[in-house]
C-alpha atoms as a PDB file:
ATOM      1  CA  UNK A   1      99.437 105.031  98.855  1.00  0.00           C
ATOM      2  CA  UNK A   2     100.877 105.691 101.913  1.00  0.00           C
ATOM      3  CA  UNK A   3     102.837 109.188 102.785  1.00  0.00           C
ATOM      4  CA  UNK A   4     106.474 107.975 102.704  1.00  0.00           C
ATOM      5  CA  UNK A   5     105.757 106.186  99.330  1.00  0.00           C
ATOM      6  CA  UNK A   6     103.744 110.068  98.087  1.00  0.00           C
ATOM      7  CA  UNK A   7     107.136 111.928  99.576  1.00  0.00           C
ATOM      8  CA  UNK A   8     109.307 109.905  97.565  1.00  0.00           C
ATOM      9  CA  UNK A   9     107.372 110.176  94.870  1.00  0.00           C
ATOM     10  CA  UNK A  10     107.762 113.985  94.803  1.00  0.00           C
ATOM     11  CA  UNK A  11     111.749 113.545  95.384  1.00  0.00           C
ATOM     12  CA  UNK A  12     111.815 111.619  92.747  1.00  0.00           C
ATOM     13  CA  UNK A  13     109.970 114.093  90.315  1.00  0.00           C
ATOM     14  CA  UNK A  14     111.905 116.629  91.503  1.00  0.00           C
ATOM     15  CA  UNK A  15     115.598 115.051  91.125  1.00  0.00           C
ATOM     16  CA  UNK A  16     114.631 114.451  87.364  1.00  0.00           C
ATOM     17  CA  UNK A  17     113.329 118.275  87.017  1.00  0.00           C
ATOM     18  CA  UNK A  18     116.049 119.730  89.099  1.00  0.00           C
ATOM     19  CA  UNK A  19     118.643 117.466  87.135  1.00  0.00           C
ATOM     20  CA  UNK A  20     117.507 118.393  84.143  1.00  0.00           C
ATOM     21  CA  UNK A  21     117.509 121.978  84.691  1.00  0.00           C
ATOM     22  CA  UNK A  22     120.784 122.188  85.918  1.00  0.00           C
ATOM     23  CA  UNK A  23     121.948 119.815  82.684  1.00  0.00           C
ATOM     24  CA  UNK A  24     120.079 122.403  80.357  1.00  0.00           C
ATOM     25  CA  UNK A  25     119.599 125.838  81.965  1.00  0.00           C
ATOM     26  CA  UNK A  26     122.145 126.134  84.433  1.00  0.00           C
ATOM     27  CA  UNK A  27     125.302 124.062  83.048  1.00  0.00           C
ATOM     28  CA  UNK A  28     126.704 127.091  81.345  1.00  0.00           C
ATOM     29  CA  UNK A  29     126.483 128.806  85.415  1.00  0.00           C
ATOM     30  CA  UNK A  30     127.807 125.768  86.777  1.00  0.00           C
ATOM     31  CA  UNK A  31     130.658 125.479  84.815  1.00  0.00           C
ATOM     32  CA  UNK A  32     131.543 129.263  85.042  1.00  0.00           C
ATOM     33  CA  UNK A  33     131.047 129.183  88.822  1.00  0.00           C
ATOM     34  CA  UNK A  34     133.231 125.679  89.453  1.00  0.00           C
ATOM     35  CA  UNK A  35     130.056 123.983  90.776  1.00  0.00           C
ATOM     36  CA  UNK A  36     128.695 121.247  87.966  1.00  0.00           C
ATOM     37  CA  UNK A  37     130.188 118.348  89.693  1.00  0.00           C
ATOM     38  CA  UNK A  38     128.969 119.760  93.304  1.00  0.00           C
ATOM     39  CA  UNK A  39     125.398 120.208  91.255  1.00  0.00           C
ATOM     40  CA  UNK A  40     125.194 116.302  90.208  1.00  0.00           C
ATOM     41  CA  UNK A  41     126.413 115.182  93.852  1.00  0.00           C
ATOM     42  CA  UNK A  42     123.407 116.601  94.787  1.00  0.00           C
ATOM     43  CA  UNK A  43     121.059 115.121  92.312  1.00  0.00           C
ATOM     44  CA  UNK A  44     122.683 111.992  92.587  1.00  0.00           C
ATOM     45  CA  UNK A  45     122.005 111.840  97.017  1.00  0.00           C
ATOM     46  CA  UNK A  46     118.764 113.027  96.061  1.00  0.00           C
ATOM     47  CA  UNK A  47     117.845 109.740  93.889  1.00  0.00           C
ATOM     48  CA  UNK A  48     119.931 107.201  95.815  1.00  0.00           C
ATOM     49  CA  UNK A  49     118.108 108.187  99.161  1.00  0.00           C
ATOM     50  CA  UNK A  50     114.720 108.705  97.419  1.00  0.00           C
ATOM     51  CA  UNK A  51     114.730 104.897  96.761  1.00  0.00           C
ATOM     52  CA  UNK A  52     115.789 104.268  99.812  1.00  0.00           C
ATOM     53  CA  UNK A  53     112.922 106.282 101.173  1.00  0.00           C
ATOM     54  CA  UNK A  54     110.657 104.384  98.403  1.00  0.00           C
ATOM     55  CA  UNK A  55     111.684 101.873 100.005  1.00  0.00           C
ATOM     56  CA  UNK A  56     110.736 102.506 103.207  1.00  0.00           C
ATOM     57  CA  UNK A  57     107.584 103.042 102.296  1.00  0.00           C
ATOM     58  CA  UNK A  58     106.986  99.840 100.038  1.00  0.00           C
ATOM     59  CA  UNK A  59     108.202  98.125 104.057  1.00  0.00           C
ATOM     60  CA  UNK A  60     105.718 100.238 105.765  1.00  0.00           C
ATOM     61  CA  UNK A  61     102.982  98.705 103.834  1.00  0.00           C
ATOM     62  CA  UNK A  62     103.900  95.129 105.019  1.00  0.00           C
ATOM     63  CA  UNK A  63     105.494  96.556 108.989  1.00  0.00           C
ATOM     64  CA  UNK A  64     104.571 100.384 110.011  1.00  0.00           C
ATOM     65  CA  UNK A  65     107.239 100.247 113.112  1.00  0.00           C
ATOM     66  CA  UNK A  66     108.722 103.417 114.535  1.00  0.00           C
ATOM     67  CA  UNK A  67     111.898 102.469 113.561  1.00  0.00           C
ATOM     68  CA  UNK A  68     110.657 102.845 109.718  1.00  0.00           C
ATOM     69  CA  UNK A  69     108.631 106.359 110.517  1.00  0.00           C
ATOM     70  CA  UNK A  70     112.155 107.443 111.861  1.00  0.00           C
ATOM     71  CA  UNK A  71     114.148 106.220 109.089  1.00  0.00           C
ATOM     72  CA  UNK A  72     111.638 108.090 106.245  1.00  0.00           C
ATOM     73  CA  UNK A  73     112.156 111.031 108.437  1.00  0.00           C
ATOM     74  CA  UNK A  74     116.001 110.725 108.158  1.00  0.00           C
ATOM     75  CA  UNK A  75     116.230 109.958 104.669  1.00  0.00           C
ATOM     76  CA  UNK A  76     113.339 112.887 104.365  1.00  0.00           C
ATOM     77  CA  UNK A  77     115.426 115.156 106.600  1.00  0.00           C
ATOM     78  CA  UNK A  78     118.877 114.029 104.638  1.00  0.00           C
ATOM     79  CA  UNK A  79     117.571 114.901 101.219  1.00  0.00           C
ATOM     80  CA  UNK A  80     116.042 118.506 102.309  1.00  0.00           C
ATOM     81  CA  UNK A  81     119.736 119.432 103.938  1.00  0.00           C
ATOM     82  CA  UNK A  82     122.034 117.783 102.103  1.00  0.00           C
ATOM     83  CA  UNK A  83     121.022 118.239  98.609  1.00  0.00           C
ATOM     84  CA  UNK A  84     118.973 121.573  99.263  1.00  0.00           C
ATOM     85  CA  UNK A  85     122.121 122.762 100.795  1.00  0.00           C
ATOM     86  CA  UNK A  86     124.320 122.041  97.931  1.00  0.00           C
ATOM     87  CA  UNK A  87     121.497 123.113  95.302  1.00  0.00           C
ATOM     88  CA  UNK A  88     121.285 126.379  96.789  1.00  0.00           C
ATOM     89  CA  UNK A  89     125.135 126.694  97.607  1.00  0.00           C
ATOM     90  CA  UNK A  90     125.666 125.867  93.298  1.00  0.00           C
ATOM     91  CA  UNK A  91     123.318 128.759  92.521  1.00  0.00           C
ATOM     92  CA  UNK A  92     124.046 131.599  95.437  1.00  0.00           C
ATOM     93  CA  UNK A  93     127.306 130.779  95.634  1.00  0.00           C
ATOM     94  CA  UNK A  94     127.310 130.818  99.562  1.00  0.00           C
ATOM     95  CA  UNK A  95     130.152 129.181 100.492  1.00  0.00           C
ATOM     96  CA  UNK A  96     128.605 128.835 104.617  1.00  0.00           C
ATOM     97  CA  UNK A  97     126.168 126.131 103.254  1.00  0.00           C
ATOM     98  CA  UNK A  98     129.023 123.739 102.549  1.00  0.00           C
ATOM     99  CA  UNK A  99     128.925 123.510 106.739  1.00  0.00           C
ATOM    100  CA  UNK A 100     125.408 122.427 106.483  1.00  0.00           C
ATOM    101  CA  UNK A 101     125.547 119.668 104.289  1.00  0.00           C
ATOM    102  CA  UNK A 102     127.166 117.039 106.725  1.00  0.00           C
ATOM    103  CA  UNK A 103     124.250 117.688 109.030  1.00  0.00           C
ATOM    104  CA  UNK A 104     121.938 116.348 105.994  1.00  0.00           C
ATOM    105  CA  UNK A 105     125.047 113.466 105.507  1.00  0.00           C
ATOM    106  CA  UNK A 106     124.419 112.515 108.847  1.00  0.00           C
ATOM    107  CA  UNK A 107     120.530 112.643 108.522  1.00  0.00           C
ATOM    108  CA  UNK A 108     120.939 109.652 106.032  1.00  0.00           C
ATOM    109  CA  UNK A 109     123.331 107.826 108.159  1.00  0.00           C
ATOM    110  CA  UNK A 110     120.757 107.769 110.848  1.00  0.00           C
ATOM    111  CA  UNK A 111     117.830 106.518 108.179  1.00  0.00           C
ATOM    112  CA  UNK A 112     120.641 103.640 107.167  1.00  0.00           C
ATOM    113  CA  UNK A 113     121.278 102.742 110.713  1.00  0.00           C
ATOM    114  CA  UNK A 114     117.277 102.650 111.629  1.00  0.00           C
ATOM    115  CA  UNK A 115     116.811 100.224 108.698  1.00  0.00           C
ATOM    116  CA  UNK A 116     119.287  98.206 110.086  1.00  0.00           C
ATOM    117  CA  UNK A 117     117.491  98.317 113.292  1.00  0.00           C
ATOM    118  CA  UNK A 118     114.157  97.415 112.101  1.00  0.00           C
ATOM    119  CA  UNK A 119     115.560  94.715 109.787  1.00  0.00           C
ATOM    120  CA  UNK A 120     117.040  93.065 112.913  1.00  0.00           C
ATOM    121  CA  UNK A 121     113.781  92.445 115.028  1.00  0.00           C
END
């Protein structure tokens, strides 16, 4: 198994814990604190772009281009910013996180646009 296929792998484990968790142990928190719909966005980018990053990977087995190793890392990148960011923004309550997010938005444009790329050649 290649690592792109092994990182999504993990993302994906980790959207279903960290989805659950928030559904069970923290939706009482979330609600109080305004942040339950902010807390599925998250989960949700995190599963939408770990397929994407699946993939990726499954395309990497059959093409290993640059333009595919620099699309995991966006996606990679994307998911670690944008949905850590709004994670840990749900649970501190640290408002300044909400101006890192659209640096982890933009991370997963670029993946989008280098699968593009690659697709054209």
């Amino acid at each position: 198994m290649n690592k792109t296929i092994k990182t999504a792998a993990i993302f994906g484990a980790l959207a279903v814990a960290i989805g659950a968790f928030g559904a069970h142990g923290l939706k009482s928190f979330l609600i109080e604190a305004g942040r339950l719909d902010t807390f599925k966005t998250a989960v949700e980018y995190q599963f939408y772009h770990t397929l994407a990053l699946l993939f990726i990977g499954v395309l990497q087995t059959q093409n290993d281009s640059k333009k595919l190793k620099w699309a995991a890392f966006a996606m990679t990148a994307g998911i670690i910013v944008f949905s850590g960011s709004l994670y840990v923004l749900c649970v501190s309550g640290l408002g300044i996180l909400g101006a890192i997010t659209p640096i982890g938005g933009l991370f997963f444009i670029a993946g989008w646009v280098l699968l593009i790329l690659n697709a054209k050649k």
